[in-house]
C-alpha atoms as a PDB file:
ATOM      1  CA  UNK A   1      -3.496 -15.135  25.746  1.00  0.00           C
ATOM      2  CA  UNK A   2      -2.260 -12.560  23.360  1.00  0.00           C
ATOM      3  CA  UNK A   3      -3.847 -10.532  20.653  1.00  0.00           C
ATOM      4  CA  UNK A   4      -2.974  -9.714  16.984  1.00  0.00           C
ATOM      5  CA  UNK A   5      -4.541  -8.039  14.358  1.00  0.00           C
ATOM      6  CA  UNK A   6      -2.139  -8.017  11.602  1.00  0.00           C
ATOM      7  CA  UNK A   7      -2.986  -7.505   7.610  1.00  0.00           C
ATOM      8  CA  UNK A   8      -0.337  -7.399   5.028  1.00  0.00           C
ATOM      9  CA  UNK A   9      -1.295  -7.577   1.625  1.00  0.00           C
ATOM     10  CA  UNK A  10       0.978  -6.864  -1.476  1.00  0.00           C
ATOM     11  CA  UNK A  11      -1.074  -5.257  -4.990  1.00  0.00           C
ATOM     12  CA  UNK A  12      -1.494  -2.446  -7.189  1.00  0.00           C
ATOM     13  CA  UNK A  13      -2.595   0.804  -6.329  1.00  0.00           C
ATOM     14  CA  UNK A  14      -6.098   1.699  -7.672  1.00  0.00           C
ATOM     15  CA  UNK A  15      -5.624   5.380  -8.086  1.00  0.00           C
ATOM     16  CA  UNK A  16      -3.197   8.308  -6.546  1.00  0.00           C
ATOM     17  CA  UNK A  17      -3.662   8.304  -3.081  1.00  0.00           C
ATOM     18  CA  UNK A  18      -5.784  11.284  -1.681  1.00  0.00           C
ATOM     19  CA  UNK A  19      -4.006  13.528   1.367  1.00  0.00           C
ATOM     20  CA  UNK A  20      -5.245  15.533   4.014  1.00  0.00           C
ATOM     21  CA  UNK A  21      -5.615  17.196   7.343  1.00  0.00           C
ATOM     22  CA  UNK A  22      -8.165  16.473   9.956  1.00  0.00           C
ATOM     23  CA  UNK A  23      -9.890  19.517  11.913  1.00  0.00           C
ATOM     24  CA  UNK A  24      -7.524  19.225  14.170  1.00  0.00           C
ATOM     25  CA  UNK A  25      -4.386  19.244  12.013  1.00  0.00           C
ATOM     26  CA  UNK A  26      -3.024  15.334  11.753  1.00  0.00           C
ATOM     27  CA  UNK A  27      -1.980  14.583   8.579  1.00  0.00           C
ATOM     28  CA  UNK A  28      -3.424  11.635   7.041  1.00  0.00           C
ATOM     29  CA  UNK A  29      -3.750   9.834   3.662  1.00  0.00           C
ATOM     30  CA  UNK A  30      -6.657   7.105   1.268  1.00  0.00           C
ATOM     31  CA  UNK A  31      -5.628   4.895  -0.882  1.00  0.00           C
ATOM     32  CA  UNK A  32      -6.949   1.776  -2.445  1.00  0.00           C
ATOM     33  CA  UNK A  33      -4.959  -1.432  -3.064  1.00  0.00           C
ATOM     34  CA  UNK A  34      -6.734  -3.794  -5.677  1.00  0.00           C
ATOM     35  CA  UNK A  35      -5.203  -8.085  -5.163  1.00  0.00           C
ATOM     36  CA  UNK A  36      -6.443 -10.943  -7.556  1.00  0.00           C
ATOM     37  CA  UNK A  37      -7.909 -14.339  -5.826  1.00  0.00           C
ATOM     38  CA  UNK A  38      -8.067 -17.760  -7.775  1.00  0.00           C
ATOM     39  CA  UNK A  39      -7.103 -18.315 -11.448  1.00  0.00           C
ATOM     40  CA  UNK A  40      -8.466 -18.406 -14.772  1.00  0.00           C
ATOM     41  CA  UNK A  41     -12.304 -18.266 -14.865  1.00  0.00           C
ATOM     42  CA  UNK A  42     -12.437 -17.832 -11.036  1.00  0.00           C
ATOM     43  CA  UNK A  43      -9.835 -14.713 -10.953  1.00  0.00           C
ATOM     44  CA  UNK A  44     -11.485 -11.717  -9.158  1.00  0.00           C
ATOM     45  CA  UNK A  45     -10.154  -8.375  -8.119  1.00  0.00           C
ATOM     46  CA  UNK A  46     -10.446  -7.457  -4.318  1.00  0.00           C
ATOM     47  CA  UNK A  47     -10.207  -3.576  -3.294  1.00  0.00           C
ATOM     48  CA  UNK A  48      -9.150  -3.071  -0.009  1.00  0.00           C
ATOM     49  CA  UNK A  49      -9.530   0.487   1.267  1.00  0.00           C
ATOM     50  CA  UNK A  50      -6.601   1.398   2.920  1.00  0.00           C
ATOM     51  CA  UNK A  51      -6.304   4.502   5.659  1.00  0.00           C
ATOM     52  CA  UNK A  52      -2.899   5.982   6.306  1.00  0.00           C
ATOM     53  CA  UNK A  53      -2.519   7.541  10.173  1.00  0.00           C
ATOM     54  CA  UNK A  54       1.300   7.643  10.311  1.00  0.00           C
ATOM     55  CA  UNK A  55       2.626  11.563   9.044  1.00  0.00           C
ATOM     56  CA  UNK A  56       6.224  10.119   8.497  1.00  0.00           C
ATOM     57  CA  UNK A  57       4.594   7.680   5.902  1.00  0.00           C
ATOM     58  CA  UNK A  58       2.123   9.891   4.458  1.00  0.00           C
ATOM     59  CA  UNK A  59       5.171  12.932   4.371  1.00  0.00           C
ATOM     60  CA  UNK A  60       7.148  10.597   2.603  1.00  0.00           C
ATOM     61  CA  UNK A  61       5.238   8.669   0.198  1.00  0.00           C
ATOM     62  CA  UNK A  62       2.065  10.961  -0.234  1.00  0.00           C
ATOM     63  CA  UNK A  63       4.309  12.486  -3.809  1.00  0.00           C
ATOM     64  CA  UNK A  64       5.592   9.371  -5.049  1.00  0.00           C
ATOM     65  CA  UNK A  65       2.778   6.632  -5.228  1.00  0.00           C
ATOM     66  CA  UNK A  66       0.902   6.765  -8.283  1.00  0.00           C
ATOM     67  CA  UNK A  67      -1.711   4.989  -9.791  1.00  0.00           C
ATOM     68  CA  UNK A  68      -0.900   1.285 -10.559  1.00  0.00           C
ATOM     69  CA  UNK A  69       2.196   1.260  -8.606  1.00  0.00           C
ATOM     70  CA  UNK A  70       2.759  -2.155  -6.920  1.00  0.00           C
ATOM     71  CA  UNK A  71       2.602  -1.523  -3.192  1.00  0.00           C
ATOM     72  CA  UNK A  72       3.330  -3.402   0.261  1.00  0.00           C
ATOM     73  CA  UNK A  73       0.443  -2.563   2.964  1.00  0.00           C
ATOM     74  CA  UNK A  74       0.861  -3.675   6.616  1.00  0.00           C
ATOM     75  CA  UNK A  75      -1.671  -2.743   8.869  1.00  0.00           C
ATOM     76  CA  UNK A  76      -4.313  -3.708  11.401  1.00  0.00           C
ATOM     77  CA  UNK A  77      -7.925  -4.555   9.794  1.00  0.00           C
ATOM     78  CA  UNK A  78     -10.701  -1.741  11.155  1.00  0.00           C
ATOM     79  CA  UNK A  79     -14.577  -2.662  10.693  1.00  0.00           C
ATOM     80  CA  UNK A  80     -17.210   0.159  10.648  1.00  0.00           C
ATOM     81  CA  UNK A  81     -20.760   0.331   9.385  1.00  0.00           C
ATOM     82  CA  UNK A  82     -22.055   1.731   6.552  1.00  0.00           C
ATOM     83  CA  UNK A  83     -25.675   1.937   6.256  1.00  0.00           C
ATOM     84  CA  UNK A  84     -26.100  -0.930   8.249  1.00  0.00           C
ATOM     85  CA  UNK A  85     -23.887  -3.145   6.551  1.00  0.00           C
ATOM     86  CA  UNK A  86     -20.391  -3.625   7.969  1.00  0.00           C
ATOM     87  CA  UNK A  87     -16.988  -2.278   6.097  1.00  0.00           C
ATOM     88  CA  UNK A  88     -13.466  -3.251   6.558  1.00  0.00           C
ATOM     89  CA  UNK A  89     -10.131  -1.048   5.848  1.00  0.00           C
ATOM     90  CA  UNK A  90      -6.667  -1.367   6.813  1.00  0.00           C
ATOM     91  CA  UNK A  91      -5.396   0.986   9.161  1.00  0.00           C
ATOM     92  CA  UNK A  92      -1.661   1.830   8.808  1.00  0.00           C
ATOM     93  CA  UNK A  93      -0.927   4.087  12.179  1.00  0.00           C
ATOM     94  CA  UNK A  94       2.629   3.438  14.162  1.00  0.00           C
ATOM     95  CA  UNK A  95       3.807   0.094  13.629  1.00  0.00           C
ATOM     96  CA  UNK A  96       2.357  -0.548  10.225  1.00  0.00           C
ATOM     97  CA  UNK A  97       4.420   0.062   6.796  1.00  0.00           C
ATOM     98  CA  UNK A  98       3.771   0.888   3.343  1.00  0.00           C
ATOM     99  CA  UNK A  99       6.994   0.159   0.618  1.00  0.00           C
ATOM    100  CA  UNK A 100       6.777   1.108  -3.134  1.00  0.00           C
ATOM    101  CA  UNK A 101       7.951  -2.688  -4.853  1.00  0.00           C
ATOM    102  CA  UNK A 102       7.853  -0.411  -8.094  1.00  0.00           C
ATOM    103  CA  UNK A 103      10.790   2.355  -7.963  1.00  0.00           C
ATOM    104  CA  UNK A 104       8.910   5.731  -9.188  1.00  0.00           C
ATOM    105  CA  UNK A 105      11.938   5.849 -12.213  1.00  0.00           C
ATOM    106  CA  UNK A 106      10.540   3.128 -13.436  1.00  0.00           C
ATOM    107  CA  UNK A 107       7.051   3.717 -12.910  1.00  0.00           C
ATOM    108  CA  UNK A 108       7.302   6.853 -14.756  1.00  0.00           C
ATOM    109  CA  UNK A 109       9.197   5.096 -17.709  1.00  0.00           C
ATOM    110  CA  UNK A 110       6.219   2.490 -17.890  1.00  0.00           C
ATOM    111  CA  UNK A 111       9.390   0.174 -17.773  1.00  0.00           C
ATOM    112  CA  UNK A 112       9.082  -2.386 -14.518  1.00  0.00           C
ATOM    113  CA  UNK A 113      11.323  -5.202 -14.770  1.00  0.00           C
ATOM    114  CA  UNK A 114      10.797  -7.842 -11.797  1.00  0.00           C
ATOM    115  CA  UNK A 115      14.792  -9.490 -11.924  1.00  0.00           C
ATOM    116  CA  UNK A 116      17.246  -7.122  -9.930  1.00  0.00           C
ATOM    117  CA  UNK A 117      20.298  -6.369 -11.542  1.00  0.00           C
ATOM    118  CA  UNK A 118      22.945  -8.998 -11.131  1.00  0.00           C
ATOM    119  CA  UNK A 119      26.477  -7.389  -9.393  1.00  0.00           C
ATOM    120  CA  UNK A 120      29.651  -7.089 -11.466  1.00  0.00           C
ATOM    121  CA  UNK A 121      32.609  -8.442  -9.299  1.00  0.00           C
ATOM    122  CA  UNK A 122      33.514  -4.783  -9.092  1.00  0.00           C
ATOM    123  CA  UNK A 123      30.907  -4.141  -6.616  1.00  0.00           C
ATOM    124  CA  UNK A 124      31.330  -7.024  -4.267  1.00  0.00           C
ATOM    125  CA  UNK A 125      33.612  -5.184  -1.527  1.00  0.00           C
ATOM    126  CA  UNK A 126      35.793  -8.002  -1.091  1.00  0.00           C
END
């Protein structure tokens, strides 16, 4: 029987990610994604703390995310302990994916509109 460990979860980015190197030079990046559960009175905010072990990812998106930024995580859920109680984070290594849903342009313009641009017929190559 096979295996999976799969998490994908789609929110806004908490803060700027953090970057660094471990001891032994592998580039890796933090960042925390908050998501909303139920509705009106029952609305919460979930944090998930997510750890980024791919350098391609972290080399290309490490200058662009931002604070707030709606974000696409894919990753495999890790649990640890922390002072005896356990933790969860999603790992993103090989395999896993990060995509900004928010272009920086517009990030930067505080102007995020959700509806893509509808073609004129002189784009459609045909």
């Amino acid at each position: 029987m096979a295996n999976l460990n799969q998490v994908t979860v789609i929110g806004r980015l908490g803060d700027s990610p953090v970057a660094g190197d471990t001891r032994n030079g592998k580039r890796y990046m933090r960042l925390s994604v908050a998501t909303n559960q139920g509705y009106g009175d029952k609305k919460k905010t979930v944090w998930w703390n997510v750890i980024v072990w791919n350098s391609n990812i972290v080399e290309n998106l490490e200058s662009k995310l931002t604070k707030g930024m709606q974000v696409y995580v894919q990753g495999s859920l890790e649990q640890d302990e922390y002072d005896g109680k356990p933790t969860f984070q999603i790992v993103v290594a090989f395999g896993g994916e990060i995509l900004m849903l928010d272009s920086v342009r517009e990030k930067s313009e505080g102007n995020i509109d959700p509806t893509p641009p509808i073609p004129s017929d002189d784009d459609i190559p045909f």
